[in-house]
C-alpha atoms as a PDB file:
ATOM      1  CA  UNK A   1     -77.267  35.750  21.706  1.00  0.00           C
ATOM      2  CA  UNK A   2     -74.828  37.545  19.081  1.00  0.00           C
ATOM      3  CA  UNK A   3     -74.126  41.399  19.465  1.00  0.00           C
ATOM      4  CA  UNK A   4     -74.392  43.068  16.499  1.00  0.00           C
ATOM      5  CA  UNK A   5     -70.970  44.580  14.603  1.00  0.00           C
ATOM      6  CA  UNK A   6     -69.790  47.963  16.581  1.00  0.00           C
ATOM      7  CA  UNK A   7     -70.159  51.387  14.742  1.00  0.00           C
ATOM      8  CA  UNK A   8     -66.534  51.460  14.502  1.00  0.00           C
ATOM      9  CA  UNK A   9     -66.095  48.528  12.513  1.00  0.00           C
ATOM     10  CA  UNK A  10     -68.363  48.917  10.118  1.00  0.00           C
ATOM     11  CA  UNK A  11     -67.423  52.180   9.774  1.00  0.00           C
ATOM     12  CA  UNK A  12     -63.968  50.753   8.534  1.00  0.00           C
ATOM     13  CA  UNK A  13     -63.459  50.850   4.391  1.00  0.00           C
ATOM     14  CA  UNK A  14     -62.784  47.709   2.735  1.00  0.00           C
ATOM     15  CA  UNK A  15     -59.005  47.695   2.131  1.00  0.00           C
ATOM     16  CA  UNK A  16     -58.438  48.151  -1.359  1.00  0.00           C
ATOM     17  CA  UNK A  17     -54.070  47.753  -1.408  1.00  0.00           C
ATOM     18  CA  UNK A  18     -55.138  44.168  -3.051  1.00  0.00           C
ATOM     19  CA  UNK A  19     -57.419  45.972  -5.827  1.00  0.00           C
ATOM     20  CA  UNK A  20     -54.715  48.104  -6.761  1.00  0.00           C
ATOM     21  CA  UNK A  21     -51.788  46.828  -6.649  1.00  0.00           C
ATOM     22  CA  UNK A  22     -53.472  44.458  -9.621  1.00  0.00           C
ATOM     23  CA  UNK A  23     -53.848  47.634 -11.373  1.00  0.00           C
ATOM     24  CA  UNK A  24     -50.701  48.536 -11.358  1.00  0.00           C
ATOM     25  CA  UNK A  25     -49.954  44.756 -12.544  1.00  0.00           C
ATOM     26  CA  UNK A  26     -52.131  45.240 -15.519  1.00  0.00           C
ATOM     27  CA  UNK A  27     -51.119  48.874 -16.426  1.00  0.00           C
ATOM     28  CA  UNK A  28     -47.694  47.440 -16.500  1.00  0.00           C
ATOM     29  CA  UNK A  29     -48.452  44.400 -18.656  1.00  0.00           C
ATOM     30  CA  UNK A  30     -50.406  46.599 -20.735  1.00  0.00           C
ATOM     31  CA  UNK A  31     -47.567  49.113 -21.469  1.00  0.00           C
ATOM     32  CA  UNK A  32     -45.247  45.946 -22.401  1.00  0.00           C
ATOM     33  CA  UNK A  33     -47.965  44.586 -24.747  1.00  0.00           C
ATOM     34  CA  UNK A  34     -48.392  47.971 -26.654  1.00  0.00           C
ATOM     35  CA  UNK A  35     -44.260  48.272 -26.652  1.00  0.00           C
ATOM     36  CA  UNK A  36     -44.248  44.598 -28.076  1.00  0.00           C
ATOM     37  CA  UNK A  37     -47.111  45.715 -30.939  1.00  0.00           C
ATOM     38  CA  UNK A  38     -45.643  49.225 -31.742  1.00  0.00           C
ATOM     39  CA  UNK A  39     -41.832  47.399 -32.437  1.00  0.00           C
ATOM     40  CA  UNK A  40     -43.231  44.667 -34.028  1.00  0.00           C
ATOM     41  CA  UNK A  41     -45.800  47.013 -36.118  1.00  0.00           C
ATOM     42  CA  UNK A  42     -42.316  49.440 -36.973  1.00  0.00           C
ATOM     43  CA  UNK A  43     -40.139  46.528 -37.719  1.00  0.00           C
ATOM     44  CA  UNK A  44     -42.677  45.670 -40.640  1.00  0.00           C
ATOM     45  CA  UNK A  45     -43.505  48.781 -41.861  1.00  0.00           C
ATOM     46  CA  UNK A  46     -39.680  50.088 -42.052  1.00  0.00           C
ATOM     47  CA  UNK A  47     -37.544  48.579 -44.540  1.00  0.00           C
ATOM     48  CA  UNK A  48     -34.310  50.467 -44.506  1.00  0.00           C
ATOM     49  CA  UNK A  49     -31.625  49.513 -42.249  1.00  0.00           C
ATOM     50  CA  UNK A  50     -31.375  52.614 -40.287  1.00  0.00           C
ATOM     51  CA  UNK A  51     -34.527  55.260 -41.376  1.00  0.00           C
ATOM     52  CA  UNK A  52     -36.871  55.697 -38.954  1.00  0.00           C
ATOM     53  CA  UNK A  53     -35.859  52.820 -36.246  1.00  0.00           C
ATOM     54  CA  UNK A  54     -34.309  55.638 -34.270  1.00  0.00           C
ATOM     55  CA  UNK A  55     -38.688  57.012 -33.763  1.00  0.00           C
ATOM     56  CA  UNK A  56     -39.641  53.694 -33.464  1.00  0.00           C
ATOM     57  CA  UNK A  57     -37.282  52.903 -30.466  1.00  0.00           C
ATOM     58  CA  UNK A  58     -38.106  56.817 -28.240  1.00  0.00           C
ATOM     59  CA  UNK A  59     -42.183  56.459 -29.472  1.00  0.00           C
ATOM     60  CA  UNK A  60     -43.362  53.671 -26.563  1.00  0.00           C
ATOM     61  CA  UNK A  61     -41.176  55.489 -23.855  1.00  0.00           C
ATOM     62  CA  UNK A  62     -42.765  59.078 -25.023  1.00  0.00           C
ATOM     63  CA  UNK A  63     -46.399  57.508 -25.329  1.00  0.00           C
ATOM     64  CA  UNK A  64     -46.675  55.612 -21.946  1.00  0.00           C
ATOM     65  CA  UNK A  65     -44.700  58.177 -19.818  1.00  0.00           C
ATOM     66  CA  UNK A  66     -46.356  61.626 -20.668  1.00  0.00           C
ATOM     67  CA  UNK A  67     -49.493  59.389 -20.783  1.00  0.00           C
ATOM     68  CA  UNK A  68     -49.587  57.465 -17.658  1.00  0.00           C
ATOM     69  CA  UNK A  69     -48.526  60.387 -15.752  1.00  0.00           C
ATOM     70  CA  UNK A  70     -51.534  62.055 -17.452  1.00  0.00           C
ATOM     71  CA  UNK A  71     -53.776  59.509 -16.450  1.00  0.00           C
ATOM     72  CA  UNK A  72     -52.659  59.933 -13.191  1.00  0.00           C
ATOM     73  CA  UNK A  73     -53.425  63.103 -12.447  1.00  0.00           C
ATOM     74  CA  UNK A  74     -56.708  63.065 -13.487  1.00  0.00           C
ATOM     75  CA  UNK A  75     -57.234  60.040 -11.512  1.00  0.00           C
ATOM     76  CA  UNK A  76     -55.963  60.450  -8.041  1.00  0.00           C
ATOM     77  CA  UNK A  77     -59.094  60.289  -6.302  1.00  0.00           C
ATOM     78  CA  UNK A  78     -59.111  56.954  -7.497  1.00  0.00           C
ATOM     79  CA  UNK A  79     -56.653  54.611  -6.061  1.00  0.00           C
ATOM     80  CA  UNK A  80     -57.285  51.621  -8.283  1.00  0.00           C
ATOM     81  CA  UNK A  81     -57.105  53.763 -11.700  1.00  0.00           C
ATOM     82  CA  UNK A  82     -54.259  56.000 -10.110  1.00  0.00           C
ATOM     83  CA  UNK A  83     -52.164  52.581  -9.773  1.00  0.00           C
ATOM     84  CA  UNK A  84     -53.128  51.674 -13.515  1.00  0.00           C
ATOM     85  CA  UNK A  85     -51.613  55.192 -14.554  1.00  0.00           C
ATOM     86  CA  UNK A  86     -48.438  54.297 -12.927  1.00  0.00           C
ATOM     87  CA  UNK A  87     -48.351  50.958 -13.997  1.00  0.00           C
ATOM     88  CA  UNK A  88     -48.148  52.200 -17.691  1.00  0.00           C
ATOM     89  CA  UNK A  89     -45.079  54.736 -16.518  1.00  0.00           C
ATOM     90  CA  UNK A  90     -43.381  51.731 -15.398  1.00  0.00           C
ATOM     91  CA  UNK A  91     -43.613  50.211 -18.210  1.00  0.00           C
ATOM     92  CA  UNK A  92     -41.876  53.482 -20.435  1.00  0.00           C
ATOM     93  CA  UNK A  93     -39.085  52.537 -17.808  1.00  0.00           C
ATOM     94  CA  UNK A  94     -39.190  49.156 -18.236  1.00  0.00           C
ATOM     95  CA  UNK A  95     -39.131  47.837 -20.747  1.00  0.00           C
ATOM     96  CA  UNK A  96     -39.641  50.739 -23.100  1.00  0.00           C
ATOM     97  CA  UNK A  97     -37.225  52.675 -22.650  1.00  0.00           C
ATOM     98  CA  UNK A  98     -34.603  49.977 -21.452  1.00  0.00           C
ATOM     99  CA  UNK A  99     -35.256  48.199 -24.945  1.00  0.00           C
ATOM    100  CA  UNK A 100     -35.086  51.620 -26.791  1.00  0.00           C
ATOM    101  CA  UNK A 101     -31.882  52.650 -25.325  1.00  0.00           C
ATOM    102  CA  UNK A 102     -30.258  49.182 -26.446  1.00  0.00           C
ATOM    103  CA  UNK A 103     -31.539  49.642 -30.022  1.00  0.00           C
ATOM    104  CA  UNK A 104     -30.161  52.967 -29.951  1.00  0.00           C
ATOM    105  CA  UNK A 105     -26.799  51.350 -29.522  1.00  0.00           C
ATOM    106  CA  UNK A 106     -26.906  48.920 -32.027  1.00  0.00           C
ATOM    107  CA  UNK A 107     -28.120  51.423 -34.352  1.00  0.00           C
ATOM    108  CA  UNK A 108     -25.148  53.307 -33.611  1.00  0.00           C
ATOM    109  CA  UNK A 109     -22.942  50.150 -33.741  1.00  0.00           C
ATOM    110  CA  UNK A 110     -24.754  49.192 -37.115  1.00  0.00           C
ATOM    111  CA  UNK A 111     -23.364  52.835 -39.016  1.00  0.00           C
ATOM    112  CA  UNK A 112     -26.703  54.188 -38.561  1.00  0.00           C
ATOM    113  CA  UNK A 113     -25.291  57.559 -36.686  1.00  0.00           C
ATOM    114  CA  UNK A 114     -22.332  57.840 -39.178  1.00  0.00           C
ATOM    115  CA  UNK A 115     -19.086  57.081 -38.782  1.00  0.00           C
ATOM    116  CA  UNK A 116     -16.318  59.226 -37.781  1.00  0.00           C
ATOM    117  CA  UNK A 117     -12.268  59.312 -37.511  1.00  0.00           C
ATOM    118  CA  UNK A 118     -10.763  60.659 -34.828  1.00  0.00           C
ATOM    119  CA  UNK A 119      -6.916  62.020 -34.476  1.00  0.00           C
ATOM    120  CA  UNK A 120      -4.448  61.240 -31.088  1.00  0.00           C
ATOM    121  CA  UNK A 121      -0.521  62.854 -31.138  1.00  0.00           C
ATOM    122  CA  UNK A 122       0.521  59.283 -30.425  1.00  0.00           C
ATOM    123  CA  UNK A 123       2.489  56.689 -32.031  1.00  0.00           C
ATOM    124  CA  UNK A 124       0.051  54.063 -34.316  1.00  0.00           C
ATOM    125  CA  UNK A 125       1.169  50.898 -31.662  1.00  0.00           C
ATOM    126  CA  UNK A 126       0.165  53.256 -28.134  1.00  0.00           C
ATOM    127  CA  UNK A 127      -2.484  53.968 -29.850  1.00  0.00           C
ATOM    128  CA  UNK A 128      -3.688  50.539 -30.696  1.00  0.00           C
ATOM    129  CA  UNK A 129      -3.222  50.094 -26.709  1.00  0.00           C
ATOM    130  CA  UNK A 130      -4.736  53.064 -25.484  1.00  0.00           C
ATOM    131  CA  UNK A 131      -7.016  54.421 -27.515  1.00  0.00           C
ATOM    132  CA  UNK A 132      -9.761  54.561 -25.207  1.00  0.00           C
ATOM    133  CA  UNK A 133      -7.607  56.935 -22.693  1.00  0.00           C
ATOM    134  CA  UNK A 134      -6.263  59.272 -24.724  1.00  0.00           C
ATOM    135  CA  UNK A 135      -7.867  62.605 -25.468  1.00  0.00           C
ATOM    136  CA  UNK A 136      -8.397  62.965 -29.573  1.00  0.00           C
ATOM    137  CA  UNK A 137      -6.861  66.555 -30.982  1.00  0.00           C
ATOM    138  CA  UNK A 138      -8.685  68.770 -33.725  1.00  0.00           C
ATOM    139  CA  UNK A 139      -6.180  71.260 -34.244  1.00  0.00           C
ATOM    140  CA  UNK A 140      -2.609  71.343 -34.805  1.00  0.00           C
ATOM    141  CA  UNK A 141       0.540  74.229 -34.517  1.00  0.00           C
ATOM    142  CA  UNK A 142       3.182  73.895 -37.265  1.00  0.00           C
ATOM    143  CA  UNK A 143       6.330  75.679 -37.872  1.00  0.00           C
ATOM    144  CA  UNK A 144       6.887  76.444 -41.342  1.00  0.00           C
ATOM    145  CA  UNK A 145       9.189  73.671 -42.740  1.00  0.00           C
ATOM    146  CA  UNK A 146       8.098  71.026 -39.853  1.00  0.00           C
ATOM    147  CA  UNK A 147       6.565  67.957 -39.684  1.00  0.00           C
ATOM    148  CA  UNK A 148       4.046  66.176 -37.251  1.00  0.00           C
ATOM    149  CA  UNK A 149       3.125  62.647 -36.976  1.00  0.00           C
ATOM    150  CA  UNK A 150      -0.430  61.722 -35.882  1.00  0.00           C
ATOM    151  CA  UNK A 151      -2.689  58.687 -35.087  1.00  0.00           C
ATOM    152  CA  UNK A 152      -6.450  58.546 -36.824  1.00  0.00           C
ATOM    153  CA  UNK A 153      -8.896  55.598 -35.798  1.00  0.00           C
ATOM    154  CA  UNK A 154     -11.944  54.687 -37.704  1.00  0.00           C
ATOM    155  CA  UNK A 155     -14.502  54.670 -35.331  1.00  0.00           C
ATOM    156  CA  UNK A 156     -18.989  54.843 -35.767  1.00  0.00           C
ATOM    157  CA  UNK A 157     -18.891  51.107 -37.266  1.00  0.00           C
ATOM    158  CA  UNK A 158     -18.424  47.499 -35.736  1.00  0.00           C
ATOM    159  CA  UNK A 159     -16.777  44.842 -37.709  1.00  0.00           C
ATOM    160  CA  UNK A 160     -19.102  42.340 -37.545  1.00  0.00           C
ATOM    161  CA  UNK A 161     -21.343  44.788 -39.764  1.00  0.00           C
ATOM    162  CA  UNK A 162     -19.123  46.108 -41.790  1.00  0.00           C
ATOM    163  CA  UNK A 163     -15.921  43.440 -42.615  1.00  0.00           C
ATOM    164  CA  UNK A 164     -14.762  44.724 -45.342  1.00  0.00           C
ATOM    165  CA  UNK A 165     -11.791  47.015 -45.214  1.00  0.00           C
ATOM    166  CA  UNK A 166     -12.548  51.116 -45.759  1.00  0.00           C
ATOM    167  CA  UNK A 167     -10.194  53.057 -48.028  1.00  0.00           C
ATOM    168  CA  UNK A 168      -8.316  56.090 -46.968  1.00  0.00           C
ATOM    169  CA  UNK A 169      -7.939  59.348 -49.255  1.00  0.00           C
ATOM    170  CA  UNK A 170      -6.933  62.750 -47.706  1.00  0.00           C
ATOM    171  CA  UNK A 171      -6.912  66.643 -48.780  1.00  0.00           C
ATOM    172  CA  UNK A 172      -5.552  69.707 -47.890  1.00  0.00           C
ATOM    173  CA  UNK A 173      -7.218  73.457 -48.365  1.00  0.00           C
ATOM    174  CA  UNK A 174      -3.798  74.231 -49.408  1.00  0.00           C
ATOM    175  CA  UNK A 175      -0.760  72.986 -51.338  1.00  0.00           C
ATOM    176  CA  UNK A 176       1.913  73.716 -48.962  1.00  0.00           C
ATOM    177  CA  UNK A 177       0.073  71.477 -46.442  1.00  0.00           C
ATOM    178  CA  UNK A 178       0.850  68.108 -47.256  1.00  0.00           C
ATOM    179  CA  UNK A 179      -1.127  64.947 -45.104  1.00  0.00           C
ATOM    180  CA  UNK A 180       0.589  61.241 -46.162  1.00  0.00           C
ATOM    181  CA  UNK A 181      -1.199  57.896 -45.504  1.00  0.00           C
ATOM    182  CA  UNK A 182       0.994  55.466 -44.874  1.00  0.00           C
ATOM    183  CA  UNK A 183      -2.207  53.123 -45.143  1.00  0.00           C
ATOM    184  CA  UNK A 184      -5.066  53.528 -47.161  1.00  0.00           C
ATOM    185  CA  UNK A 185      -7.091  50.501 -45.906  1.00  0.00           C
ATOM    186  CA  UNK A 186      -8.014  49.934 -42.639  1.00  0.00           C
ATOM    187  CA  UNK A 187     -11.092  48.185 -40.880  1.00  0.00           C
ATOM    188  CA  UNK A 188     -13.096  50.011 -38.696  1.00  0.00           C
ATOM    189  CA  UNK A 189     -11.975  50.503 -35.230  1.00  0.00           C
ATOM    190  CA  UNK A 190      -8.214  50.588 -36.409  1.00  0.00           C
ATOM    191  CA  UNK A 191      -5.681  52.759 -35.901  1.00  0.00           C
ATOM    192  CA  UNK A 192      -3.730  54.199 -39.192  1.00  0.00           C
ATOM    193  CA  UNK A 193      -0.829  56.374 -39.152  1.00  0.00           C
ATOM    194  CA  UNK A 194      -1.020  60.288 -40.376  1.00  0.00           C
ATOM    195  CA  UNK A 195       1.732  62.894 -41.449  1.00  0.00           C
ATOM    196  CA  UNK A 196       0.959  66.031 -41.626  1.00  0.00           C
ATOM    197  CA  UNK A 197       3.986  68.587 -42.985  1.00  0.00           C
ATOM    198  CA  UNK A 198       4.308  72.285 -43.493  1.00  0.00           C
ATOM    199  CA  UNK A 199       6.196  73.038 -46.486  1.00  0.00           C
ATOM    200  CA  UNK A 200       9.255  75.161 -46.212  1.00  0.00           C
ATOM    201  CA  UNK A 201       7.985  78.684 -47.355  1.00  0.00           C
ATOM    202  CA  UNK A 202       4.289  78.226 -46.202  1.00  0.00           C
ATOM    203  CA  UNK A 203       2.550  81.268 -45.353  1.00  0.00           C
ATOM    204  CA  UNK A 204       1.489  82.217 -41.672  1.00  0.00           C
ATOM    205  CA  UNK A 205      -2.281  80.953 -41.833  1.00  0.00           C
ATOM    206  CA  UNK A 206      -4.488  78.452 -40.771  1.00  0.00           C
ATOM    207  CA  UNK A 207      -5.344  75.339 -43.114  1.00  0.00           C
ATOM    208  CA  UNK A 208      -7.852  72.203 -42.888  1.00  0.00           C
ATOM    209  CA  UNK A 209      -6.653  68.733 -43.811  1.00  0.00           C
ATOM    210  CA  UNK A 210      -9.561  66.041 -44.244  1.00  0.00           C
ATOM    211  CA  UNK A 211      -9.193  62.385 -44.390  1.00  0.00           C
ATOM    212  CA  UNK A 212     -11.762  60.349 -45.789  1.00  0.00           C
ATOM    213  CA  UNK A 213     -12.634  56.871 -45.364  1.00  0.00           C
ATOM    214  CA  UNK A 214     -15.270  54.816 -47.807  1.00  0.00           C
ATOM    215  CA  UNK A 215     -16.342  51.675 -47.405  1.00  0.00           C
ATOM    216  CA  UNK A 216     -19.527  49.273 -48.504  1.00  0.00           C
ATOM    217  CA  UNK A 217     -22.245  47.492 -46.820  1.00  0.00           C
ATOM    218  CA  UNK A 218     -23.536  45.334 -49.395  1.00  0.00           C
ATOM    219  CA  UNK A 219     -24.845  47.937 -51.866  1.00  0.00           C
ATOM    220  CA  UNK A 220     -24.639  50.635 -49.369  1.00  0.00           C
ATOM    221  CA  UNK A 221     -21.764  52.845 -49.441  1.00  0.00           C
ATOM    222  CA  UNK A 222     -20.450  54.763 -46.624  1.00  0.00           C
ATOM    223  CA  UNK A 223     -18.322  56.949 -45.271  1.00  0.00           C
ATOM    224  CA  UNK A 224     -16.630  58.767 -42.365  1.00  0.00           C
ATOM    225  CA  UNK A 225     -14.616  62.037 -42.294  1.00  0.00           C
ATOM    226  CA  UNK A 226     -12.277  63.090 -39.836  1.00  0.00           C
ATOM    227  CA  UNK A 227     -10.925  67.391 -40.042  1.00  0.00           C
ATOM    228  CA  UNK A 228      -8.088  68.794 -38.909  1.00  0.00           C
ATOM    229  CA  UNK A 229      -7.637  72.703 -38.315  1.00  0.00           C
ATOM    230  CA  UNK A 230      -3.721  73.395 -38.870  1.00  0.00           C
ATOM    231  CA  UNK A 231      -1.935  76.486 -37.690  1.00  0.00           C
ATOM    232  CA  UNK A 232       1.500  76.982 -39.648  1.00  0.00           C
ATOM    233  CA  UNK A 233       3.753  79.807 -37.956  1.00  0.00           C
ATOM    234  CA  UNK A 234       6.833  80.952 -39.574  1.00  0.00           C
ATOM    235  CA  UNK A 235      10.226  80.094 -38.727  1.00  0.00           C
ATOM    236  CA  UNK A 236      12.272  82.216 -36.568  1.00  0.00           C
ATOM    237  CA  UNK A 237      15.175  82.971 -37.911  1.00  0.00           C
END
């Protein structure tokens, strides 16, 4: 004769770890399929190289995170929906956000950000070496009469996008601050050398130099601009 089950055990809830840890599985996978649709339903849509890609790459990572955690909240007292909640903030982890952040930097790679030029108060060859280490300056102290030599690099651009070489052109806010370009082409990521002088007979003020570079991407044209704040002091007699 069989006994029948104890109290105890059929008091016991059927174990539902299985159940959702397959929601979880499926909130994830469901993230990563609206992530897939949303990039490929942005890459059609957008036809410019750079408007709007930058939205396109933060808008699955701000949907499924605020969302999932959302979802939740308002589901706790359900395991198996709770685990389908975080399954979709996973997935703004991973890959949403992951494949965002790498678009990002191609975007930025691409000239999408703008390029910029930056200025070091080392020769053009330690430069070329060290560019990476060395702080970049934005102003400069002159004496009246003197004459400082500087190092700009092109940077904001790769050269696999952009080949071609960008042309330098520089002003001054004033004539008795003179910049010279050795080099007026470079490609980007290169380091050019920059002369700044005071004139003799320059008054006691602060200028702005700006160099200029302008290059093409096909039919696109663009630029980056690089400023320098210079302080000329008289000379002591």
């Amino acid at each position: 004769m069989s006994l029948p089950p104890s109290s105890s055990a059929a008091a016991l809830p059927p174990r539902s770890g299985a159940g959702a840890l397959q929601s979880f599985v499926l909130g994830w996978a469901a993230g990563a399929a609206l992530t897939l649709l949303v990039r490929a339903l942005g890459g059609a849509l957008l036809s410019g190289p750079c408007e709007g890609y930058t939205l396109l790459a933060l808008l699955p990572p701000l949907l499924l995170g605020p969302g999932g955690l959302g979802f939740t909240a308002t589901q706790w007292r359900s395991p198996r929906r709770a685990a389908l909640g975080l399954g979709l903030v996973t997935a703004s982890l991973v890959p949403a956000l992951f494949v965002g952040v790498q678009d990002i930097g191609r975007l930025r790679g691409n000239g999408c950000a703008g390029g910029y030029i930056v200025f070091t108060g080392q020769s053009a060859a330690e430069a070329q070496q060290a560019v990476r280490q060395q702080k970049s300056v934005s102003t400069l102290s002159l004496v009246s009469g003197s004459t400082q030599n500087l190092t700009g690099r092109l940077g904001g651009y790769r050269t696999q996008e952009y080949p071609e070489p960008f042309f330098l052109s520089a002003r001054s806010s004033a004539p008795g601050v003179r910049v010279t370009l050795p080099r007026t082409r470079v490609r980007a990521g290169e380091t050019f050398p920059v002369r700044v002088q005071a004139v003799p007979g320059t008054g006691a003020n602060t200028y702005t130099v700006a160099i200029t570079a302008r290059g093409t991407q096909g039919e696109r044209e663009v630029t980056a601009t690089g400023n320098l704040d210079i302080t000329v002091r008289r000379a002591t007699p």
